[in-house]
PDB file of N, CA and C in Angstrom:
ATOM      1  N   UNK A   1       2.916   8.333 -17.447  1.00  0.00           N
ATOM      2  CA  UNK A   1       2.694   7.698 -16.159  1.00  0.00           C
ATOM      3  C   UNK A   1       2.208   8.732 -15.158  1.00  0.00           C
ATOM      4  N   UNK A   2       0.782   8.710 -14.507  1.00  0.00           N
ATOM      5  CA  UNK A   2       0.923   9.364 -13.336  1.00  0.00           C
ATOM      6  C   UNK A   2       1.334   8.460 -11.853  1.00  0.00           C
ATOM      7  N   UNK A   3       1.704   9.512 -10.693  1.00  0.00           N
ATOM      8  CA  UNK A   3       1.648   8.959  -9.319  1.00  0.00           C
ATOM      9  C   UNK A   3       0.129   8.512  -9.133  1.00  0.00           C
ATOM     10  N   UNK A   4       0.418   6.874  -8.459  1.00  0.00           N
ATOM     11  CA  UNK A   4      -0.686   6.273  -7.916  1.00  0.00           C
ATOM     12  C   UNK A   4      -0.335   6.123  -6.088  1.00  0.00           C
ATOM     13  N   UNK A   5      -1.369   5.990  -5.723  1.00  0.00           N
ATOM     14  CA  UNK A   5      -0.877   5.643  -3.972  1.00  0.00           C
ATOM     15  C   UNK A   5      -1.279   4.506  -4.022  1.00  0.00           C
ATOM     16  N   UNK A   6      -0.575   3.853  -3.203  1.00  0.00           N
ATOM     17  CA  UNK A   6      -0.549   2.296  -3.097  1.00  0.00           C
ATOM     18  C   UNK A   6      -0.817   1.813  -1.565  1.00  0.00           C
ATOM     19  N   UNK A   7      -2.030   1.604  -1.493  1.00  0.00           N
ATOM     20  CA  UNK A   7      -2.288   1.841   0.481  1.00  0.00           C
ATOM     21  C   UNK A   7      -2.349   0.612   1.108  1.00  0.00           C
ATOM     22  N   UNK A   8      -1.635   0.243   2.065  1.00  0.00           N
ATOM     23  CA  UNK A   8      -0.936  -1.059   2.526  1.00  0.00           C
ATOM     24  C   UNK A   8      -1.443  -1.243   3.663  1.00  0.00           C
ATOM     25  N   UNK A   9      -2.372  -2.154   4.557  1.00  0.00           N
ATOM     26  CA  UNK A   9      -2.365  -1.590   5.677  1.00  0.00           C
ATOM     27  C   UNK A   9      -1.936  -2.789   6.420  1.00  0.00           C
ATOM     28  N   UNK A  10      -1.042  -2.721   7.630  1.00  0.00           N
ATOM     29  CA  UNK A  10      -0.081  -3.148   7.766  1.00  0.00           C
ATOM     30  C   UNK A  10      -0.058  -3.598   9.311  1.00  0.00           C
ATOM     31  N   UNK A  11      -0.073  -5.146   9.934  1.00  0.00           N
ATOM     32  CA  UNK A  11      -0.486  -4.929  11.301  1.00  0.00           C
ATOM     33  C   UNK A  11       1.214  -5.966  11.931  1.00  0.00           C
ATOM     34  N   UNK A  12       1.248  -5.328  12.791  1.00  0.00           N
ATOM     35  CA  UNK A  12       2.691  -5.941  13.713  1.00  0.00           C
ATOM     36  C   UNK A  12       2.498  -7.743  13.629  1.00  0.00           C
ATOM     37  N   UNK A  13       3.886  -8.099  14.029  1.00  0.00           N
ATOM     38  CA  UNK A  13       3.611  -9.613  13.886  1.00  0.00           C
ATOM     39  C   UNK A  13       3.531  -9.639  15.251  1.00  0.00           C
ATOM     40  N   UNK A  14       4.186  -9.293  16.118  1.00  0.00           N
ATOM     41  CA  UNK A  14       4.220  -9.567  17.304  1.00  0.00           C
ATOM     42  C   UNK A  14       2.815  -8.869  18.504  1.00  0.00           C
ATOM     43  N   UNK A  15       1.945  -8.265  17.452  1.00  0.00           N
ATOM     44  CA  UNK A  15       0.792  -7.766  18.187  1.00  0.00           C
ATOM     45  C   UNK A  15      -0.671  -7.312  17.200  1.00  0.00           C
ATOM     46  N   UNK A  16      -1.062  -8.379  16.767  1.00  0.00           N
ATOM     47  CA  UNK A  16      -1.779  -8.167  15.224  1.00  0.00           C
ATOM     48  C   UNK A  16      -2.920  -7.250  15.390  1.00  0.00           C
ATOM     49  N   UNK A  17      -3.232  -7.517  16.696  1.00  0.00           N
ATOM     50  CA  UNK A  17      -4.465  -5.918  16.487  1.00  0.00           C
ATOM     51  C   UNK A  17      -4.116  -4.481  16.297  1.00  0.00           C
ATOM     52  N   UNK A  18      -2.790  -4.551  16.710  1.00  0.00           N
ATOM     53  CA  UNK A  18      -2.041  -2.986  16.285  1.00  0.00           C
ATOM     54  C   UNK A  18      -1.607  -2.732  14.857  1.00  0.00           C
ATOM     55  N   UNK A  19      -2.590  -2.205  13.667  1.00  0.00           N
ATOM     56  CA  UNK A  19      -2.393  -2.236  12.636  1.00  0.00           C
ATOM     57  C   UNK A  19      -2.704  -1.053  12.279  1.00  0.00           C
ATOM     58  N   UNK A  20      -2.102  -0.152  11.010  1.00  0.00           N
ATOM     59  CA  UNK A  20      -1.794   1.025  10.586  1.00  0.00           C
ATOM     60  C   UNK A  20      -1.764   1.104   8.816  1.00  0.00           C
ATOM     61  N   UNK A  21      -1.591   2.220   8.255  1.00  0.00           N
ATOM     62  CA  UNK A  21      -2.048   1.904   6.945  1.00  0.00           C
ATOM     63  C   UNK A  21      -0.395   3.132   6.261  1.00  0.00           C
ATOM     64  N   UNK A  22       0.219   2.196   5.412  1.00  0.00           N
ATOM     65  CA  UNK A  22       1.210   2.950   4.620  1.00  0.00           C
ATOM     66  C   UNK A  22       1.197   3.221   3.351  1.00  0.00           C
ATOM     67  N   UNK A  23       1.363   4.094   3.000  1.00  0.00           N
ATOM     68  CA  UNK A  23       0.895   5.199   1.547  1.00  0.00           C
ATOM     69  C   UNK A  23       2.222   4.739   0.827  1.00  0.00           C
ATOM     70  N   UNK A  24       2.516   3.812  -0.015  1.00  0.00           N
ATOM     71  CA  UNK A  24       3.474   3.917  -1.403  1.00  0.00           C
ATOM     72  C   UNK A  24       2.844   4.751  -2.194  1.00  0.00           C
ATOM     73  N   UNK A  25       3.785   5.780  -2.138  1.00  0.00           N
ATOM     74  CA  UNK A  25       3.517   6.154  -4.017  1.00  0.00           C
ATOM     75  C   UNK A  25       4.334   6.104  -4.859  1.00  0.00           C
ATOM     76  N   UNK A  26       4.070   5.634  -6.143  1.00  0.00           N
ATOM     77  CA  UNK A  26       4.599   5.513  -7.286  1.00  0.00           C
ATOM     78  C   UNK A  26       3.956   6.127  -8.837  1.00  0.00           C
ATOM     79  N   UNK A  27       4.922   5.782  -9.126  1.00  0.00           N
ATOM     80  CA  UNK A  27       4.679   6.072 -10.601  1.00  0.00           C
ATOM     81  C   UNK A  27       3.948   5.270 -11.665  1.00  0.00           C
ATOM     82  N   UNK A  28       2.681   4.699 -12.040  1.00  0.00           N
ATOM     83  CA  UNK A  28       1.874   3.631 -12.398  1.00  0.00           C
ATOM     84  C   UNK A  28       0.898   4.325 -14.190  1.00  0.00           C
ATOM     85  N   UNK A  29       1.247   3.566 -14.904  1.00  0.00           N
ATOM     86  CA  UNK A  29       0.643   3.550 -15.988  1.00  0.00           C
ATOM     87  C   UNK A  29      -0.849   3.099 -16.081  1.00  0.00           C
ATOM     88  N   UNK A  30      -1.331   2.549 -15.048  1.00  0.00           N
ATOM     89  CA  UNK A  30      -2.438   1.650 -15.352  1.00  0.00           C
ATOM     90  C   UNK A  30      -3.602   1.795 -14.329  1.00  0.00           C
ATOM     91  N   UNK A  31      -4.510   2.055 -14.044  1.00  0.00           N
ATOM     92  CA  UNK A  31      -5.741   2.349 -13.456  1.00  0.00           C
ATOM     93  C   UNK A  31      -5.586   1.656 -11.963  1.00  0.00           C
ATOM     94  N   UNK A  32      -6.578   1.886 -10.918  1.00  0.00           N
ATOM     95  CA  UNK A  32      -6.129   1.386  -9.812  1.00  0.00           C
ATOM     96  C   UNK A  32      -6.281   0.298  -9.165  1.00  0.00           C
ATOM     97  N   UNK A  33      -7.259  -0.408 -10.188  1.00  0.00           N
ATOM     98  CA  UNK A  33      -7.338  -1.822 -10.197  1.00  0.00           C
ATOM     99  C   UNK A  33      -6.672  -2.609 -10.532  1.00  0.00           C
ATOM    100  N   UNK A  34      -5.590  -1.772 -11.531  1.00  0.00           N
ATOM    101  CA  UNK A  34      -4.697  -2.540 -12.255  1.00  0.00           C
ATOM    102  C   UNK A  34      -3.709  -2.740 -11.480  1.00  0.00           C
ATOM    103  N   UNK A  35      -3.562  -1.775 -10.551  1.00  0.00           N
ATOM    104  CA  UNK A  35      -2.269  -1.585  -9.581  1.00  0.00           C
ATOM    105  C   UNK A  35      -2.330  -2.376  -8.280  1.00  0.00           C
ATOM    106  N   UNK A  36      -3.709  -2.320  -8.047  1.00  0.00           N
ATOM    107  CA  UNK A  36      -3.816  -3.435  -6.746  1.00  0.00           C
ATOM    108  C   UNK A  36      -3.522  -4.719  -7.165  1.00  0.00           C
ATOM    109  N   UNK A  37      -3.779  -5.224  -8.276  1.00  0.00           N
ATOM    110  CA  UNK A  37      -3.463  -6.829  -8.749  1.00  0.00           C
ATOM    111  C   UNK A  37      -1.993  -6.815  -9.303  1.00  0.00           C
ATOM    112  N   UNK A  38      -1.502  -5.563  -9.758  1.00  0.00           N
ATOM    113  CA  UNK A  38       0.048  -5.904  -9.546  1.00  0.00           C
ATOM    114  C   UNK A  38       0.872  -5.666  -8.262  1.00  0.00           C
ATOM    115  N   UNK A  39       0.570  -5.496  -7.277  1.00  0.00           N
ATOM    116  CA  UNK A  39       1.031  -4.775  -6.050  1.00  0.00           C
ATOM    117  C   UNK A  39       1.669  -5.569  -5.388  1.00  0.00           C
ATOM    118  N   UNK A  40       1.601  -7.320  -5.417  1.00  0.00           N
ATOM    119  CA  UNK A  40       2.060  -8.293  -4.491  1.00  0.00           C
ATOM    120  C   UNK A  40       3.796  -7.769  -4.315  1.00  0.00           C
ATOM    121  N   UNK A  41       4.312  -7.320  -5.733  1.00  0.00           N
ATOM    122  CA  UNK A  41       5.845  -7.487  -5.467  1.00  0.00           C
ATOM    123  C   UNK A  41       6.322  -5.940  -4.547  1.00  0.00           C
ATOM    124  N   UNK A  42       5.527  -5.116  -4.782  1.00  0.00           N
ATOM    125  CA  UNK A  42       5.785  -3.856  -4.082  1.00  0.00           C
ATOM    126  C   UNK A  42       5.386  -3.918  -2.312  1.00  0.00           C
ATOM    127  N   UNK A  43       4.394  -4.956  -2.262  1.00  0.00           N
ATOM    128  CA  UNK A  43       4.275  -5.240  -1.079  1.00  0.00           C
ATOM    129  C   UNK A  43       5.494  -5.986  -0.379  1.00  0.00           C
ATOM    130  N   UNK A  44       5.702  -6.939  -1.170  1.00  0.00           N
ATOM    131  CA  UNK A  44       7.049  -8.012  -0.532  1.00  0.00           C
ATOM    132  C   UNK A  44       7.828  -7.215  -0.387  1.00  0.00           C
ATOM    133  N   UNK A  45       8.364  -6.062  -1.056  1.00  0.00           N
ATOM    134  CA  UNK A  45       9.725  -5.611  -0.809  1.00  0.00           C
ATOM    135  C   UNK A  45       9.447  -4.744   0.375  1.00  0.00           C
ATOM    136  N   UNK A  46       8.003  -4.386   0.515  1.00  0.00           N
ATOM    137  CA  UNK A  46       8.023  -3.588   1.449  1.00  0.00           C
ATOM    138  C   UNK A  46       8.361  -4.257   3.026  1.00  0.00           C
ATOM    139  N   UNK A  47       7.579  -5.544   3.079  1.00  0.00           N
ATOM    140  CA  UNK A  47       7.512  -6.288   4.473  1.00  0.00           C
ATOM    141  C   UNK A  47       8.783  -6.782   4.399  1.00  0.00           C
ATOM    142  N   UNK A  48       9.457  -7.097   3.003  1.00  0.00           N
ATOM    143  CA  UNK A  48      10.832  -7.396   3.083  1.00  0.00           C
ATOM    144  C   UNK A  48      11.840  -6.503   4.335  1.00  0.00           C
ATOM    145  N   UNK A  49      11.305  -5.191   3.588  1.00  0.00           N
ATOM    146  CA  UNK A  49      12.819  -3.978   4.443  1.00  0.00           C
ATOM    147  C   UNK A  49      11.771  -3.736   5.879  1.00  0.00           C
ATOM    148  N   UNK A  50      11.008  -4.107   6.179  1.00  0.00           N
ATOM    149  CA  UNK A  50      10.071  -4.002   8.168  1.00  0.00           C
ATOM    150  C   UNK A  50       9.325  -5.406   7.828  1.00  0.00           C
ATOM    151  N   UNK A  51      10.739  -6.230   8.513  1.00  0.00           N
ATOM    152  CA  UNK A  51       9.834  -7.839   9.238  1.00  0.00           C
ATOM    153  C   UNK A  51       9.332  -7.178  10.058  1.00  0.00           C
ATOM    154  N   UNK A  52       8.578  -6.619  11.060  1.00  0.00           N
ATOM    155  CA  UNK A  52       8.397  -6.593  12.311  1.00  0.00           C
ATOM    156  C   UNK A  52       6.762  -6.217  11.880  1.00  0.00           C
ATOM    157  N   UNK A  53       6.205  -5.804  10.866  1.00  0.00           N
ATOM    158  CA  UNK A  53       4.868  -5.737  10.120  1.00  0.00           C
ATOM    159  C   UNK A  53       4.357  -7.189   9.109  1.00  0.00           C
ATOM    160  N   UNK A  54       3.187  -6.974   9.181  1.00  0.00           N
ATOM    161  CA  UNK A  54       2.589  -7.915   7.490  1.00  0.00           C
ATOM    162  C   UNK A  54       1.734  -7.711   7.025  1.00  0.00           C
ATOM    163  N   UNK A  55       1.406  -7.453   5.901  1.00  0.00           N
ATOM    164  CA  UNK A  55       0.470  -6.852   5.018  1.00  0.00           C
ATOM    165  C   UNK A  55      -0.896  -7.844   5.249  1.00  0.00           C
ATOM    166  N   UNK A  56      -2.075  -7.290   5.196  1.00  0.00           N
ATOM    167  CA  UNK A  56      -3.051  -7.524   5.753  1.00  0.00           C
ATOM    168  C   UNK A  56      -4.456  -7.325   4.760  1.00  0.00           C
ATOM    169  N   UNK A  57      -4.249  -6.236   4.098  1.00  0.00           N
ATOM    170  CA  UNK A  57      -5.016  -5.649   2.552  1.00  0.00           C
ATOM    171  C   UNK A  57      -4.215  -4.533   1.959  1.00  0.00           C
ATOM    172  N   UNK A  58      -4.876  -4.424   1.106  1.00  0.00           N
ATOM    173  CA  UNK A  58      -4.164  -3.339   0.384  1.00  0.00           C
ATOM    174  C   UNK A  58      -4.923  -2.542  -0.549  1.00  0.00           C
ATOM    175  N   UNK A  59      -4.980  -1.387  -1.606  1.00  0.00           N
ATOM    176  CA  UNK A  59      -6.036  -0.762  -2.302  1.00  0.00           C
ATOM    177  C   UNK A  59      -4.840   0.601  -3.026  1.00  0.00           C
ATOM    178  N   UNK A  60      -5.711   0.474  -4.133  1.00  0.00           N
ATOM    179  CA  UNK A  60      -4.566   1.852  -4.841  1.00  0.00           C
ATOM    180  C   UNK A  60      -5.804   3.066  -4.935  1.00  0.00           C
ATOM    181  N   UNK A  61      -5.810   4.079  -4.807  1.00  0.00           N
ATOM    182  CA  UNK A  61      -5.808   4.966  -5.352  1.00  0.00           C
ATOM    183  C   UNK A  61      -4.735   6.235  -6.061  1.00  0.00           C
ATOM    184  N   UNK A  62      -5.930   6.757  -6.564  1.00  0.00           N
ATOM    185  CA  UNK A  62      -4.821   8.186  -7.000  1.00  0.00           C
ATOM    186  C   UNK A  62      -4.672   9.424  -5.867  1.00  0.00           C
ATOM    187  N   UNK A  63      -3.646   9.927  -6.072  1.00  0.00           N
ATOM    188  CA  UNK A  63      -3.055  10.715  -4.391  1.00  0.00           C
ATOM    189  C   UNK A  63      -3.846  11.444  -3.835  1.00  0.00           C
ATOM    190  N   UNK A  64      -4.076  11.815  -2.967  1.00  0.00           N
ATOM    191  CA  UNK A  64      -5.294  13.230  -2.540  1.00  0.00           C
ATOM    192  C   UNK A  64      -6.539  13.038  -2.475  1.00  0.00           C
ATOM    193  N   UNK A  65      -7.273  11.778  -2.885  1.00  0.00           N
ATOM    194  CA  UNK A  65      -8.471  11.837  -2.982  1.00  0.00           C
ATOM    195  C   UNK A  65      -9.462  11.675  -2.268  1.00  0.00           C
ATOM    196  N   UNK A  66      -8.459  11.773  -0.840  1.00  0.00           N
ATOM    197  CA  UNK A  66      -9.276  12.287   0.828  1.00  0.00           C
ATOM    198  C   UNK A  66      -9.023  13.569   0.954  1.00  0.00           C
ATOM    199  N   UNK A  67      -8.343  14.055   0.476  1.00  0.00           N
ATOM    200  CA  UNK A  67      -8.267  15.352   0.972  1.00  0.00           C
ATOM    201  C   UNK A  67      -9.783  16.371   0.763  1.00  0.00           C
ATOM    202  N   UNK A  68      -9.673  16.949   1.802  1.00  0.00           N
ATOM    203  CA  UNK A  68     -10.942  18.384   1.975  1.00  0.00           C
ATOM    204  C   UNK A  68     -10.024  19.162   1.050  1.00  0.00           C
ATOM    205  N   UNK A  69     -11.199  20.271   0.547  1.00  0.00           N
ATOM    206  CA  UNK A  69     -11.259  21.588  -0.322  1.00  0.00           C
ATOM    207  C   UNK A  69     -11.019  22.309   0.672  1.00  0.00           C
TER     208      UNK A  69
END
């Protein structure tokens, strides 16, 4: 298994243009397409533990792959 990032981006309920993007990472066997179409339940638990957000899109990559040299 490597770490995949799981990128959530995430806008308030009570103010929907204020939206922000949260990095899960996990541990994922399966490519990052594979991970975005399994992601619904990692999302729920997420908006589960912060009602005060709601998931909006989402996208996996693998970790770092914004980062500058």
């Amino acid at each position: 298994m490597n770490p995949i990032d799981l990128v959530v981006t995430v806008c308030a309920v009570l103010s929907p243009a204020t939206c922000e993007e949260q990095h899960l990472v996990f541990n994922y066997s399966g490519s990052p397409r594979q991970c975005a179409m399994a992601a619904p339940p990692y999302i729920a638990q997420w908006v589960g533990e912060h009602p005060k957000w709601h998931a909006v899109r989402w996208r996996c990559e693998y970790p770092h792959t914004h980062d500058k040299a």
